[in-house]
PDB file of N, CA and C in Angstrom:
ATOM      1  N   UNK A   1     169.542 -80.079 118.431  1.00  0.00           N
ATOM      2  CA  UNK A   1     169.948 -78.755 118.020  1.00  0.00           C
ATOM      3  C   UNK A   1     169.087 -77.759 118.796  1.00  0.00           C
ATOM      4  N   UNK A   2     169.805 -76.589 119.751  1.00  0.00           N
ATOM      5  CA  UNK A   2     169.145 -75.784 120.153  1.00  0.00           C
ATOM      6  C   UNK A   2     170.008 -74.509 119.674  1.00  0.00           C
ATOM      7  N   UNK A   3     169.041 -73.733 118.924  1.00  0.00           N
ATOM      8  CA  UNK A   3     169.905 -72.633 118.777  1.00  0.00           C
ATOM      9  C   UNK A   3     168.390 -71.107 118.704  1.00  0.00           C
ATOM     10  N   UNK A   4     168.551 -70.540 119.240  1.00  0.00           N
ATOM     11  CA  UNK A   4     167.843 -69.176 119.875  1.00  0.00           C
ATOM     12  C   UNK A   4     168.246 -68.453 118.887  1.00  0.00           C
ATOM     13  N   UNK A   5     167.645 -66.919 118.938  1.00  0.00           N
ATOM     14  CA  UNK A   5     168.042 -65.729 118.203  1.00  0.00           C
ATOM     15  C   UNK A   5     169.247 -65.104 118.867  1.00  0.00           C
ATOM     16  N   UNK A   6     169.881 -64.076 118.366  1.00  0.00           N
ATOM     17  CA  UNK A   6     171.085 -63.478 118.832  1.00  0.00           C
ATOM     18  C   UNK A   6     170.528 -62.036 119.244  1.00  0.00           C
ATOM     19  N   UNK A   7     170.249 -61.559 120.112  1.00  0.00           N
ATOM     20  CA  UNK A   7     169.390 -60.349 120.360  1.00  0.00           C
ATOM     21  C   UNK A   7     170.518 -59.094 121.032  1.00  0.00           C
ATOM     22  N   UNK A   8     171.360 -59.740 121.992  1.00  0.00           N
ATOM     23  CA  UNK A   8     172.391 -59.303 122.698  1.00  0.00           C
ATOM     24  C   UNK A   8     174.097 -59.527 122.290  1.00  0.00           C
ATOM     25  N   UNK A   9     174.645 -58.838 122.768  1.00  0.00           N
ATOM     26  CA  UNK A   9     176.468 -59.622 122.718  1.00  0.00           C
ATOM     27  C   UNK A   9     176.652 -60.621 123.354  1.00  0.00           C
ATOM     28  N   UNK A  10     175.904 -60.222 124.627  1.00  0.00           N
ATOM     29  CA  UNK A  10     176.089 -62.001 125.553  1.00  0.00           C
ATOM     30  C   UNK A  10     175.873 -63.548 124.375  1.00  0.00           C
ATOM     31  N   UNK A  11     174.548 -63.340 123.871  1.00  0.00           N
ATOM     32  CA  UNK A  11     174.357 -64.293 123.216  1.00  0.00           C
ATOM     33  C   UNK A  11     175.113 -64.364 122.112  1.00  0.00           C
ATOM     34  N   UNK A  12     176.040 -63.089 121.502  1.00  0.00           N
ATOM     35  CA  UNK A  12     176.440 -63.573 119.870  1.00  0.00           C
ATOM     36  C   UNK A  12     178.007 -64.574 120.650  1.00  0.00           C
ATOM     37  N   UNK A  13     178.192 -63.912 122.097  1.00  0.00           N
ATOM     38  CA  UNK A  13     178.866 -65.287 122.161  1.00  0.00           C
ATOM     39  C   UNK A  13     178.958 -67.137 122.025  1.00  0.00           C
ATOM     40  N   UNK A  14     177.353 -66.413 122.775  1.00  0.00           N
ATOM     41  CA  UNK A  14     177.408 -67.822 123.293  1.00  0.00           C
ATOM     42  C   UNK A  14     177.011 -68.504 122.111  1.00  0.00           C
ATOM     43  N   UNK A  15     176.692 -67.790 120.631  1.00  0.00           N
ATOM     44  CA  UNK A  15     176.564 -68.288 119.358  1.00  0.00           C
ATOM     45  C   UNK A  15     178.343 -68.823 118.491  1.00  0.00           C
ATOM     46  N   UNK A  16     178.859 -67.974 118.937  1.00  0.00           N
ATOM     47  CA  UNK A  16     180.193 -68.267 118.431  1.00  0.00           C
ATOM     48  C   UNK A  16     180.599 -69.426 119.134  1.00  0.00           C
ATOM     49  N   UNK A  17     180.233 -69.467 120.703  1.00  0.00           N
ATOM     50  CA  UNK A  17     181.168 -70.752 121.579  1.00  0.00           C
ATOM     51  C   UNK A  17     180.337 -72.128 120.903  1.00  0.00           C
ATOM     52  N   UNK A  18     178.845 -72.484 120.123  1.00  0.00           N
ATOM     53  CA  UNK A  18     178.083 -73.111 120.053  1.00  0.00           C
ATOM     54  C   UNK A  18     178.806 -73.542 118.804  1.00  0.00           C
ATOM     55  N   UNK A  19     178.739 -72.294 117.927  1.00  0.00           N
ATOM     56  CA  UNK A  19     179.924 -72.334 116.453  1.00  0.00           C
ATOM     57  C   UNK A  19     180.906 -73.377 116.487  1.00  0.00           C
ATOM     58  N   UNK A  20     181.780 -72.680 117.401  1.00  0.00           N
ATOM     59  CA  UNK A  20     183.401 -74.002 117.428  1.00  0.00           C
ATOM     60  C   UNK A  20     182.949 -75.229 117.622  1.00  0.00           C
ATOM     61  N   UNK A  21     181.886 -75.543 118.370  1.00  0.00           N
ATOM     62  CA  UNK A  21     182.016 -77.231 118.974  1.00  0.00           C
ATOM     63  C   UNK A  21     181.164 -77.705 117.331  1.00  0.00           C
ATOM     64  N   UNK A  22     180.457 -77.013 116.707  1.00  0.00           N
ATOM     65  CA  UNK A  22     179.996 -77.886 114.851  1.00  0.00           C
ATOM     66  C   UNK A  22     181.026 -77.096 113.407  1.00  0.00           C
ATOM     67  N   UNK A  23     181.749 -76.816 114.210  1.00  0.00           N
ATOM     68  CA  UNK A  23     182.524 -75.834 112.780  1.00  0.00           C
ATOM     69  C   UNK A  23     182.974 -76.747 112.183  1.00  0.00           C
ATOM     70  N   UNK A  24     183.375 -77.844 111.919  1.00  0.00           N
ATOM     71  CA  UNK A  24     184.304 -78.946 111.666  1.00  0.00           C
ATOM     72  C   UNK A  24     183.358 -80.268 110.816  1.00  0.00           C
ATOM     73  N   UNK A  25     182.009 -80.066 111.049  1.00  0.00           N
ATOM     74  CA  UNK A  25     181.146 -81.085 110.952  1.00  0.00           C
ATOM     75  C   UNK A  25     180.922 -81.573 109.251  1.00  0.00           C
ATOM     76  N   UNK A  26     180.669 -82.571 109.328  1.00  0.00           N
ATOM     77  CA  UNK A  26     180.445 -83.242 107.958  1.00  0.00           C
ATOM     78  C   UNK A  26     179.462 -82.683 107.107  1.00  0.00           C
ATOM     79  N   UNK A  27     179.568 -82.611 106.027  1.00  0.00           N
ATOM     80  CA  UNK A  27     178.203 -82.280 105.254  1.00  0.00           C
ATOM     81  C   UNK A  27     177.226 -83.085 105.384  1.00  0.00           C
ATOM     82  N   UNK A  28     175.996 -82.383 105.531  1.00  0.00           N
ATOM     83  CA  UNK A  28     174.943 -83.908 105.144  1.00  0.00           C
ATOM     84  C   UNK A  28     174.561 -83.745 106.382  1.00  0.00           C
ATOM     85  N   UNK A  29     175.249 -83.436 108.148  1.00  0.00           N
ATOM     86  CA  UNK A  29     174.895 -83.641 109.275  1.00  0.00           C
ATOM     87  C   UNK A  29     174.090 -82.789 109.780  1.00  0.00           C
ATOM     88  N   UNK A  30     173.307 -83.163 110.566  1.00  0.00           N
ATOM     89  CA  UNK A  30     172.669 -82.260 111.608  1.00  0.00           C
ATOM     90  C   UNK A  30     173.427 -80.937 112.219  1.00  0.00           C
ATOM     91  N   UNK A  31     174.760 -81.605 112.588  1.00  0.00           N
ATOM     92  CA  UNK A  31     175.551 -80.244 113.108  1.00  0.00           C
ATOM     93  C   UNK A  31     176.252 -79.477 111.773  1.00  0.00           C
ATOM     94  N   UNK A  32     176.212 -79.891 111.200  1.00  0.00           N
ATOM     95  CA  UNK A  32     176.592 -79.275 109.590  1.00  0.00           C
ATOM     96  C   UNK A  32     175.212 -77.962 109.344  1.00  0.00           C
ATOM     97  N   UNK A  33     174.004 -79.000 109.768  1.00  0.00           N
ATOM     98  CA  UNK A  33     173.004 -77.757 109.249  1.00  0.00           C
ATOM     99  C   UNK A  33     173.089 -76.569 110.161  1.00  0.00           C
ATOM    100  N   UNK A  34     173.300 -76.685 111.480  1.00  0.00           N
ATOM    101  CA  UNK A  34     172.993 -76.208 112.805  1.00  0.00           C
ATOM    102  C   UNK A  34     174.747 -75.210 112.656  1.00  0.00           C
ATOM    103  N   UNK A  35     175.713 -75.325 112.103  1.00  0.00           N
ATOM    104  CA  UNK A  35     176.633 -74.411 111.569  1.00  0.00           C
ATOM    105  C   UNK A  35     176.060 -73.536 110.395  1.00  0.00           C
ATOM    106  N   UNK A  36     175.264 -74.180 109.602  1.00  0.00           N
ATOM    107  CA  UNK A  36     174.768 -72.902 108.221  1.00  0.00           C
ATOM    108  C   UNK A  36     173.722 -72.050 109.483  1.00  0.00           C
ATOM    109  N   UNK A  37     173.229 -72.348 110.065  1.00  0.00           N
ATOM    110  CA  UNK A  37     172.214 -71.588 110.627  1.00  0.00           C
ATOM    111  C   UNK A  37     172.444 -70.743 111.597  1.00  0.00           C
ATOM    112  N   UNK A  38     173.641 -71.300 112.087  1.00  0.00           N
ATOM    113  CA  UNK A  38     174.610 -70.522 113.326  1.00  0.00           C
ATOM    114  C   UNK A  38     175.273 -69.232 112.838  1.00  0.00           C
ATOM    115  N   UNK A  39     176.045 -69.652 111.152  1.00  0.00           N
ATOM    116  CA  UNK A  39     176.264 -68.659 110.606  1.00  0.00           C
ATOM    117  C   UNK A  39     175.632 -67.543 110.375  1.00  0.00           C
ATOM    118  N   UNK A  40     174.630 -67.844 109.681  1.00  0.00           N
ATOM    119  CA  UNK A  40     173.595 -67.107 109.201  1.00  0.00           C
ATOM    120  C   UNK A  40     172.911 -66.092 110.009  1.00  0.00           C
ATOM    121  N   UNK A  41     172.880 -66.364 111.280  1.00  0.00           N
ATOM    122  CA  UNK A  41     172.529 -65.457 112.435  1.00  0.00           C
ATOM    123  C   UNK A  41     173.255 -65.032 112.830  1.00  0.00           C
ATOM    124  N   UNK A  42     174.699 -65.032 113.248  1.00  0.00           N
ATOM    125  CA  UNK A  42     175.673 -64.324 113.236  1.00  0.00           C
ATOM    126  C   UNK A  42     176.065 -63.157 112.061  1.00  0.00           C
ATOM    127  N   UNK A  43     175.682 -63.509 111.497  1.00  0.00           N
ATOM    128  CA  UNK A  43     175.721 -62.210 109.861  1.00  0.00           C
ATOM    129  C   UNK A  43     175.393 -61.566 109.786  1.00  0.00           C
ATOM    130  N   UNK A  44     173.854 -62.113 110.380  1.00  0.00           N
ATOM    131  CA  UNK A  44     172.719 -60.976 110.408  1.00  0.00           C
ATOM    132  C   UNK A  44     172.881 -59.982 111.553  1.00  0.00           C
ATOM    133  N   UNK A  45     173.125 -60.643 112.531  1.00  0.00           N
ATOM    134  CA  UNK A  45     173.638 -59.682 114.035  1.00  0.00           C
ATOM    135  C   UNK A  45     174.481 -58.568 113.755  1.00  0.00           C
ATOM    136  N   UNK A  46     175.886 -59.193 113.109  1.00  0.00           N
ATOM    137  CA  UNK A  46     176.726 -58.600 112.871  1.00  0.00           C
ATOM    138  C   UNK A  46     176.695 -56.953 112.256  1.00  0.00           C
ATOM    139  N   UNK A  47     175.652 -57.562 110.800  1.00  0.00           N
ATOM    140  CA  UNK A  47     175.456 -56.339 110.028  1.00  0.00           C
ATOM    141  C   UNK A  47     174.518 -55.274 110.519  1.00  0.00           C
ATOM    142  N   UNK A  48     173.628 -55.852 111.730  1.00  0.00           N
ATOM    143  CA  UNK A  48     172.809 -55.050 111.714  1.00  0.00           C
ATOM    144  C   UNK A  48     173.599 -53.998 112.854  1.00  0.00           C
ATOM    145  N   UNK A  49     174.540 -54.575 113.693  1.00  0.00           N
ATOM    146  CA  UNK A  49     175.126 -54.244 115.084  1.00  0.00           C
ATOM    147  C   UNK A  49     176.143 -53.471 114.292  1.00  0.00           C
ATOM    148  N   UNK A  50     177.179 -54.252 114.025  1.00  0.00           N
ATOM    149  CA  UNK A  50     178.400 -52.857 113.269  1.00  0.00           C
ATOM    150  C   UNK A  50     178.268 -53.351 111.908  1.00  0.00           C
ATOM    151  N   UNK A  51     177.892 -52.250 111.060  1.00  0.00           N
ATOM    152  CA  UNK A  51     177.973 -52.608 109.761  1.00  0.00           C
ATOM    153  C   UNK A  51     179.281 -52.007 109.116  1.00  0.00           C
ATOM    154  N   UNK A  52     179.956 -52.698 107.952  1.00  0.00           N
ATOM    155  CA  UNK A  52     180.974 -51.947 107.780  1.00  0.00           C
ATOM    156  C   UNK A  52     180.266 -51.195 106.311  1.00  0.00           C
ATOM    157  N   UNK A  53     180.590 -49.960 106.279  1.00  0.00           N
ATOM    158  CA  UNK A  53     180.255 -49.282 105.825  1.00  0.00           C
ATOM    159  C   UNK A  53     181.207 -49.133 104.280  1.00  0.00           C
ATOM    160  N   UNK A  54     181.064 -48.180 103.465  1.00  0.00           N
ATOM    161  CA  UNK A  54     181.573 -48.596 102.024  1.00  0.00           C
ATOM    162  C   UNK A  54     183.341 -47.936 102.233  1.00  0.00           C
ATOM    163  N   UNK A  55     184.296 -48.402 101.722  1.00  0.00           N
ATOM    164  CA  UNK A  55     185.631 -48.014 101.311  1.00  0.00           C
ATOM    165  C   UNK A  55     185.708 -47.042 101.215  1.00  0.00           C
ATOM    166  N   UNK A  56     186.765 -46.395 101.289  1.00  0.00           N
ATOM    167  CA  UNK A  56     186.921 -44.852 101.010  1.00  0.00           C
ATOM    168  C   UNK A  56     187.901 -45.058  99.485  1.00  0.00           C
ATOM    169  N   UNK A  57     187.221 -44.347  98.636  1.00  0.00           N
ATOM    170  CA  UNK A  57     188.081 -44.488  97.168  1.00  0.00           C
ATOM    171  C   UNK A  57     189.779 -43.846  97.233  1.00  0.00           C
ATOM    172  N   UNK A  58     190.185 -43.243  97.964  1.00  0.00           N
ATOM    173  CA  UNK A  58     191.160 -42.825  98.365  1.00  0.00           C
ATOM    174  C   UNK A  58     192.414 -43.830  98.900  1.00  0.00           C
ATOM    175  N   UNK A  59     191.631 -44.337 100.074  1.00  0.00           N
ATOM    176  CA  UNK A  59     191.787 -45.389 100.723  1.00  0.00           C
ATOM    177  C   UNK A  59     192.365 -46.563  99.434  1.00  0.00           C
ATOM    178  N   UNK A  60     191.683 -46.795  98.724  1.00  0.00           N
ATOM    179  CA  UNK A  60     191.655 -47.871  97.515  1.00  0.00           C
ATOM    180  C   UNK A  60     192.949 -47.827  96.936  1.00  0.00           C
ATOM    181  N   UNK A  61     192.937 -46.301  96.365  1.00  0.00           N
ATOM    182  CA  UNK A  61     193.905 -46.223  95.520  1.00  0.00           C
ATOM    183  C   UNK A  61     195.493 -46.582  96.459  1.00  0.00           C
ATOM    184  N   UNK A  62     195.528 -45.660  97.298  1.00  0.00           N
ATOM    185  CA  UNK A  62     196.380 -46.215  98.518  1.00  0.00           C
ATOM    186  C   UNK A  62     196.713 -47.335  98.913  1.00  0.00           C
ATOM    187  N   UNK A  63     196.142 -48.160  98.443  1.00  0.00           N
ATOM    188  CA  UNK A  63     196.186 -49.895  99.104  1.00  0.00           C
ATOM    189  C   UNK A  63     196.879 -49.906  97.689  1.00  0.00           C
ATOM    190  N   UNK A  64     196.022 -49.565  96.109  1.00  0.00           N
ATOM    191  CA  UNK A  64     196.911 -50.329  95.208  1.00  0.00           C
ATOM    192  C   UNK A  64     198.393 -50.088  95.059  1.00  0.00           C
ATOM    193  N   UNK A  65     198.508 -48.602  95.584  1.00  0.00           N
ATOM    194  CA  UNK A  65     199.943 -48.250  95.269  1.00  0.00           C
ATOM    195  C   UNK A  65     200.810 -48.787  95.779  1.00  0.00           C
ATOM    196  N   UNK A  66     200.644 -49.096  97.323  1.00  0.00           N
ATOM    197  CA  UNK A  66     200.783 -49.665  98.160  1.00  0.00           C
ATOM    198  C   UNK A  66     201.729 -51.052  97.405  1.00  0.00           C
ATOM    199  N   UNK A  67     200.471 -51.884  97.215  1.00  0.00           N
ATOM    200  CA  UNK A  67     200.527 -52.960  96.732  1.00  0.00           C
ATOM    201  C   UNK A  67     201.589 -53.139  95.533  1.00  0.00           C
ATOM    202  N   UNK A  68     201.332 -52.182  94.286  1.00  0.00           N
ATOM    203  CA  UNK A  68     202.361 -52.246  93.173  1.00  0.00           C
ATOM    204  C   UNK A  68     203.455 -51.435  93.720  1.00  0.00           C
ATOM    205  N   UNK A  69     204.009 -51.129  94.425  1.00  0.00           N
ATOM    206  CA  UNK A  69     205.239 -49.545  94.923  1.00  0.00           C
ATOM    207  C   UNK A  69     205.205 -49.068  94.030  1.00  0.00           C
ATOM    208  N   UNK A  70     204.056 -48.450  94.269  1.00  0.00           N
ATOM    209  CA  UNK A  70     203.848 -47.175  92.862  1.00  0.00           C
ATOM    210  C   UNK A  70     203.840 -45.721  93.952  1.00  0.00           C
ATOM    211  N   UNK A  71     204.077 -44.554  92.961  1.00  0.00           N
ATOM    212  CA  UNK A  71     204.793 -43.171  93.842  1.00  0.00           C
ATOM    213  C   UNK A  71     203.268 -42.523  93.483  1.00  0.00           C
ATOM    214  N   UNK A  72     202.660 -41.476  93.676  1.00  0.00           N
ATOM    215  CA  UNK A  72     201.723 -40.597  93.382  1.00  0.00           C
ATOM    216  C   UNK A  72     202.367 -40.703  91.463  1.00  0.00           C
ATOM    217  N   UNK A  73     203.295 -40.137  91.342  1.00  0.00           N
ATOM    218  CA  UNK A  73     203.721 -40.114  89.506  1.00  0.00           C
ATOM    219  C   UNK A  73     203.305 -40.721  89.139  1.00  0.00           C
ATOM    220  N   UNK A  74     203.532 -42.231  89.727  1.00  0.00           N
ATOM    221  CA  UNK A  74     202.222 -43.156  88.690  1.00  0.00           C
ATOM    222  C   UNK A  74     200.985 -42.874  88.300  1.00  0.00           C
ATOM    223  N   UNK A  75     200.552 -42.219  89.214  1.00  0.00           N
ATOM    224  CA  UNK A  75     199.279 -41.990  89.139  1.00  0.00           C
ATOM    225  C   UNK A  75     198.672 -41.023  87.815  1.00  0.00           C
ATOM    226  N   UNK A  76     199.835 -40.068  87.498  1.00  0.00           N
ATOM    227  CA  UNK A  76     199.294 -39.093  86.233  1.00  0.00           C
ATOM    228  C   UNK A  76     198.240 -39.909  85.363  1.00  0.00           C
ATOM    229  N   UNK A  77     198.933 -40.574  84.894  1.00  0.00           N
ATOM    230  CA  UNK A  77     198.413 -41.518  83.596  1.00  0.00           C
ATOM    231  C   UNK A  77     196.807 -41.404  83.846  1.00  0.00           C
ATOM    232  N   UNK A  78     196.443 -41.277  85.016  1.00  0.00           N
ATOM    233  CA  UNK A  78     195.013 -41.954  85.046  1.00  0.00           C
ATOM    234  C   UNK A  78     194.200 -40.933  86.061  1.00  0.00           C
ATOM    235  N   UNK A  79     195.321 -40.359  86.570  1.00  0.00           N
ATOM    236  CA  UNK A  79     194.480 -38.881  87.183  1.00  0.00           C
ATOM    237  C   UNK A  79     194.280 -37.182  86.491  1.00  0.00           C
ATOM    238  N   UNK A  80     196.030 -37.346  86.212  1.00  0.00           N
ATOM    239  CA  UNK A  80     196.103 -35.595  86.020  1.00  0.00           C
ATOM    240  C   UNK A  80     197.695 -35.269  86.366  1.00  0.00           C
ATOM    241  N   UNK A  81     197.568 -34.223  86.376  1.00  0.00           N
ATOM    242  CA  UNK A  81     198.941 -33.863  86.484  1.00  0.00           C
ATOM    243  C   UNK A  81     198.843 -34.044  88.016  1.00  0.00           C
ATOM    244  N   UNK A  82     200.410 -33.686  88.429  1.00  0.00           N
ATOM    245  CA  UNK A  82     200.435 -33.336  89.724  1.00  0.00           C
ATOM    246  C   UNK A  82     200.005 -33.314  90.817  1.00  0.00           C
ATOM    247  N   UNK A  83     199.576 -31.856  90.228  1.00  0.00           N
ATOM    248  CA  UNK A  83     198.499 -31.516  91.619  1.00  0.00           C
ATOM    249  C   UNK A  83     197.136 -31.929  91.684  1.00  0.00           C
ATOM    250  N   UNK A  84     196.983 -32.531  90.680  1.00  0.00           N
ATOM    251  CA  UNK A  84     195.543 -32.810  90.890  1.00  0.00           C
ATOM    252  C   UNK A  84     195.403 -34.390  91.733  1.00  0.00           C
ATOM    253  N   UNK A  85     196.721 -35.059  91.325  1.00  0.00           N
ATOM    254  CA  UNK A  85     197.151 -36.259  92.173  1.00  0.00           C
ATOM    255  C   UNK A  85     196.895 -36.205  93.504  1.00  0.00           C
ATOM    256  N   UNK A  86     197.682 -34.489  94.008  1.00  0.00           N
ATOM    257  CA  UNK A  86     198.119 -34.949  95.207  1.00  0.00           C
ATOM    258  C   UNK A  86     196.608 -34.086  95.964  1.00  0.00           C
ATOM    259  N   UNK A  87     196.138 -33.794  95.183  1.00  0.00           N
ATOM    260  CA  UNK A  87     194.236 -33.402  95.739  1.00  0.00           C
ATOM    261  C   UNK A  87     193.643 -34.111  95.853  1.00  0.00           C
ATOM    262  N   UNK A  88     193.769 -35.250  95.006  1.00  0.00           N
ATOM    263  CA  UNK A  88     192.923 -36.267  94.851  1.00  0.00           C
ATOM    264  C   UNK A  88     193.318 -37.235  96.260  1.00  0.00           C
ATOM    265  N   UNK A  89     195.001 -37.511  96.619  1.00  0.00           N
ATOM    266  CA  UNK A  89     195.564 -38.590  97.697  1.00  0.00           C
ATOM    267  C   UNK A  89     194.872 -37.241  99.014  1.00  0.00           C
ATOM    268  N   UNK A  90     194.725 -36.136  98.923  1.00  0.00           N
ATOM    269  CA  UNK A  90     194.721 -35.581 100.293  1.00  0.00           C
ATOM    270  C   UNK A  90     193.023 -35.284 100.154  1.00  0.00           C
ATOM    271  N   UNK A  91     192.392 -35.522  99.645  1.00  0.00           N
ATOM    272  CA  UNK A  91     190.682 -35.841  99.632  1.00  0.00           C
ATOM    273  C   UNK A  91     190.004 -34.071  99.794  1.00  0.00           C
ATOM    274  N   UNK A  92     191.039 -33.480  98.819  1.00  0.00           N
ATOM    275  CA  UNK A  92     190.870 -32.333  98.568  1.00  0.00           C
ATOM    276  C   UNK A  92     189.908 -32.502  97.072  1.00  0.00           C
ATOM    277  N   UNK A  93     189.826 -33.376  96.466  1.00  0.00           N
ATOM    278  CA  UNK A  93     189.327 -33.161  95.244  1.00  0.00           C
ATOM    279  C   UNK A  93     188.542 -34.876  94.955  1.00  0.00           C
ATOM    280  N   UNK A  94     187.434 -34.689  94.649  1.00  0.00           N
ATOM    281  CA  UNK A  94     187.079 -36.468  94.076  1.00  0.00           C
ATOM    282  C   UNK A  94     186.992 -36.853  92.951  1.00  0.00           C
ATOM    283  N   UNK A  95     187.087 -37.585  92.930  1.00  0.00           N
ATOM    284  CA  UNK A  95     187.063 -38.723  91.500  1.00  0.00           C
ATOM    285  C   UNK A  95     185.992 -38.010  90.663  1.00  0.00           C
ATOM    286  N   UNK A  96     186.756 -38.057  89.226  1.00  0.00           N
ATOM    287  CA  UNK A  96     185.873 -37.830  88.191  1.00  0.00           C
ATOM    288  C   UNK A  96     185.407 -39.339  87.514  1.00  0.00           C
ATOM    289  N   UNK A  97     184.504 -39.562  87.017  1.00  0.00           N
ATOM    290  CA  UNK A  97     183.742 -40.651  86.168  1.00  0.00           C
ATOM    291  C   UNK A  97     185.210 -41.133  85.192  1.00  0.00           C
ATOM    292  N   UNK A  98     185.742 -40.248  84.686  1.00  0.00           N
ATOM    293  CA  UNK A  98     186.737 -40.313  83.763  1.00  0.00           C
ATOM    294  C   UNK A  98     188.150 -40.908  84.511  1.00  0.00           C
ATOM    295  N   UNK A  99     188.183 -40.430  85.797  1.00  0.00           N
ATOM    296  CA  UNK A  99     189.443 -40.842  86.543  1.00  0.00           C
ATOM    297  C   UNK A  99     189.287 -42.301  87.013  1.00  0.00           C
ATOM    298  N   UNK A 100     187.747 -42.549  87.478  1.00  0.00           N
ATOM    299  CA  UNK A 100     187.484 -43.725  87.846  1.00  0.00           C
ATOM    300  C   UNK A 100     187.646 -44.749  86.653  1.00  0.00           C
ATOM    301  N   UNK A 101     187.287 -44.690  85.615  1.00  0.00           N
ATOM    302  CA  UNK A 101     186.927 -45.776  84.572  1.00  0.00           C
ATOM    303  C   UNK A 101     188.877 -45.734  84.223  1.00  0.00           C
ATOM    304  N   UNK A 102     189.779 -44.322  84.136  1.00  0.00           N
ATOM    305  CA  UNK A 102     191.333 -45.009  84.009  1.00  0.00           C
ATOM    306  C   UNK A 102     191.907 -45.815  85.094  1.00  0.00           C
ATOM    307  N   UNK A 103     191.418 -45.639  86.506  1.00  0.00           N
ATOM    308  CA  UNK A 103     191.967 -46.614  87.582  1.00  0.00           C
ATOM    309  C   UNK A 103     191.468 -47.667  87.709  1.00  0.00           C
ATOM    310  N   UNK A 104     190.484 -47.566  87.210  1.00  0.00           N
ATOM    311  CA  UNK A 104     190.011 -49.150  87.177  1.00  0.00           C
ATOM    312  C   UNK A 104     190.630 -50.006  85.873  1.00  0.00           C
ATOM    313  N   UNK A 105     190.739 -49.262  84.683  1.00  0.00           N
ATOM    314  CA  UNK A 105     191.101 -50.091  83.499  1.00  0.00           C
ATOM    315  C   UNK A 105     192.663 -50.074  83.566  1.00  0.00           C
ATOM    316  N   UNK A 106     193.723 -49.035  84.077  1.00  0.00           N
ATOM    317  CA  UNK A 106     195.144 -49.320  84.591  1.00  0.00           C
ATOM    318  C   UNK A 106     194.942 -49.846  85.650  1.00  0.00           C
ATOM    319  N   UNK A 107     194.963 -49.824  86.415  1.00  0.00           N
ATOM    320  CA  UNK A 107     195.478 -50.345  87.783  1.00  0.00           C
ATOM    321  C   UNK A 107     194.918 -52.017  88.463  1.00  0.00           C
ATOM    322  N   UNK A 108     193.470 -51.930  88.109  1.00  0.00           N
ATOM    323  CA  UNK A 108     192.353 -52.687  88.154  1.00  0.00           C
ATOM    324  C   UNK A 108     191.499 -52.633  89.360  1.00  0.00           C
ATOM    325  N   UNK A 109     191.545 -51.549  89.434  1.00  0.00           N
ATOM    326  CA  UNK A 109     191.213 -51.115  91.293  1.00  0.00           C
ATOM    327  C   UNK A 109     189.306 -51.446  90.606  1.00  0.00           C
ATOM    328  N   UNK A 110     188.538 -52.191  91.309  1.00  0.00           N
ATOM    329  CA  UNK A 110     187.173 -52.421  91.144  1.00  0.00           C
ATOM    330  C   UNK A 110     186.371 -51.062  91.637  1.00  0.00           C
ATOM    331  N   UNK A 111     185.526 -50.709  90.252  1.00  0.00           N
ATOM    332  CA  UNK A 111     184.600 -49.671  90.149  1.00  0.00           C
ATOM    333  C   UNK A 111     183.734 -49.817  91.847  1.00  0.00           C
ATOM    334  N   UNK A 112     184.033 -50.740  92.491  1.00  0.00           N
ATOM    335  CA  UNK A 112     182.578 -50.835  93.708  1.00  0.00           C
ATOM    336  C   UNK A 112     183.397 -49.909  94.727  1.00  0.00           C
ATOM    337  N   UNK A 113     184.961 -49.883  94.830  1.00  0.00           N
ATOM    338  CA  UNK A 113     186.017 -48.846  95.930  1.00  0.00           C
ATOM    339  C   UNK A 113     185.794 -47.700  95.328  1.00  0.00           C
ATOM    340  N   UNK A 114     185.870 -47.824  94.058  1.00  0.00           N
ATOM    341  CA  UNK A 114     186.427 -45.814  93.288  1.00  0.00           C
ATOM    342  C   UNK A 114     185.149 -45.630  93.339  1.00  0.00           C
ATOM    343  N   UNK A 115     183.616 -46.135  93.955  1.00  0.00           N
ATOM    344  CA  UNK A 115     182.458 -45.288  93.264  1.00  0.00           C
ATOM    345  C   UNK A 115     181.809 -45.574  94.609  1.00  0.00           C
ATOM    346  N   UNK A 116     182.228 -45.749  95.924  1.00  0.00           N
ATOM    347  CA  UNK A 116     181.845 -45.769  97.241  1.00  0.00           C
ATOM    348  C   UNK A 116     181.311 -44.277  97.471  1.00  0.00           C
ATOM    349  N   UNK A 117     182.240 -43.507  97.145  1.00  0.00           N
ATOM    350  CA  UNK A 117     181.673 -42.249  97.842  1.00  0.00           C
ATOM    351  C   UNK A 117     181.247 -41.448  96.358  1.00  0.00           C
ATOM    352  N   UNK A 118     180.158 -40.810  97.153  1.00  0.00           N
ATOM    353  CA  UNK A 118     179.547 -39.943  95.853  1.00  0.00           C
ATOM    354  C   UNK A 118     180.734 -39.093  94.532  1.00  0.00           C
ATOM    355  N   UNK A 119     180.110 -39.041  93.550  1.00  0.00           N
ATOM    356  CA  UNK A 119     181.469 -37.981  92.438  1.00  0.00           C
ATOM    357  C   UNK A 119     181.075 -36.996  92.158  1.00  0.00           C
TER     358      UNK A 119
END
């Protein structure tokens, strides 16, 4: 097993090309360990190089509606009337504590998307 630090892109390749040839490996093996460790430095590279940064709660709600074909109307129940909907979808207005805890308990959108960006 030779495996170096990942300091550069050159190398997070040549960590990924090292990756494929033990990705497959048995538990228990040498190249099994030499994949947890391959990983593990790749993660770390990763996060420190592009980190992805937190959801946009907007974004969130958008994916759920998305997801259920739900219209902004749906949304009253747990936002507000109207306009406060369509302030809230155009990031004219943010989440109240109160709006967050109804989208999360209707919809089930997880408190960690609706509470990404400050309220």
């Amino acid at each position: 097993m030779h495996i170096k630090p990942i300091r550069t892109d050159d190398d997070l390749r040549a960590a990924f090309a090292q990756l494929e040839s033990v990705f497959q490996a048995q538990a228990g093996t040498e190249q099994a360990d030499e994949m947890e460790i391959l990983v593990a430095l790749i993660e770390a590279y990763e996060n420190r190089h592009d980190p992805i940064g937190p959801a946009d709660p907007v974004e969130a709600i958008k994916f759920r509606m998305e997801q259920q074909g739900l219209t902004p109307r749906n949304l009253e129940p747990f936002i507000g009337p109207s306009g406060r909907v369509s302030e809230v979808l155009n990031h004219k207005r943010g989440l109240s504590l109160r709006m967050v805890k109804r989208l999360h308990d209707g919809l089930r959108i997880p408190y960690e998307s609706l509470l990404s960006a400050a309220v």
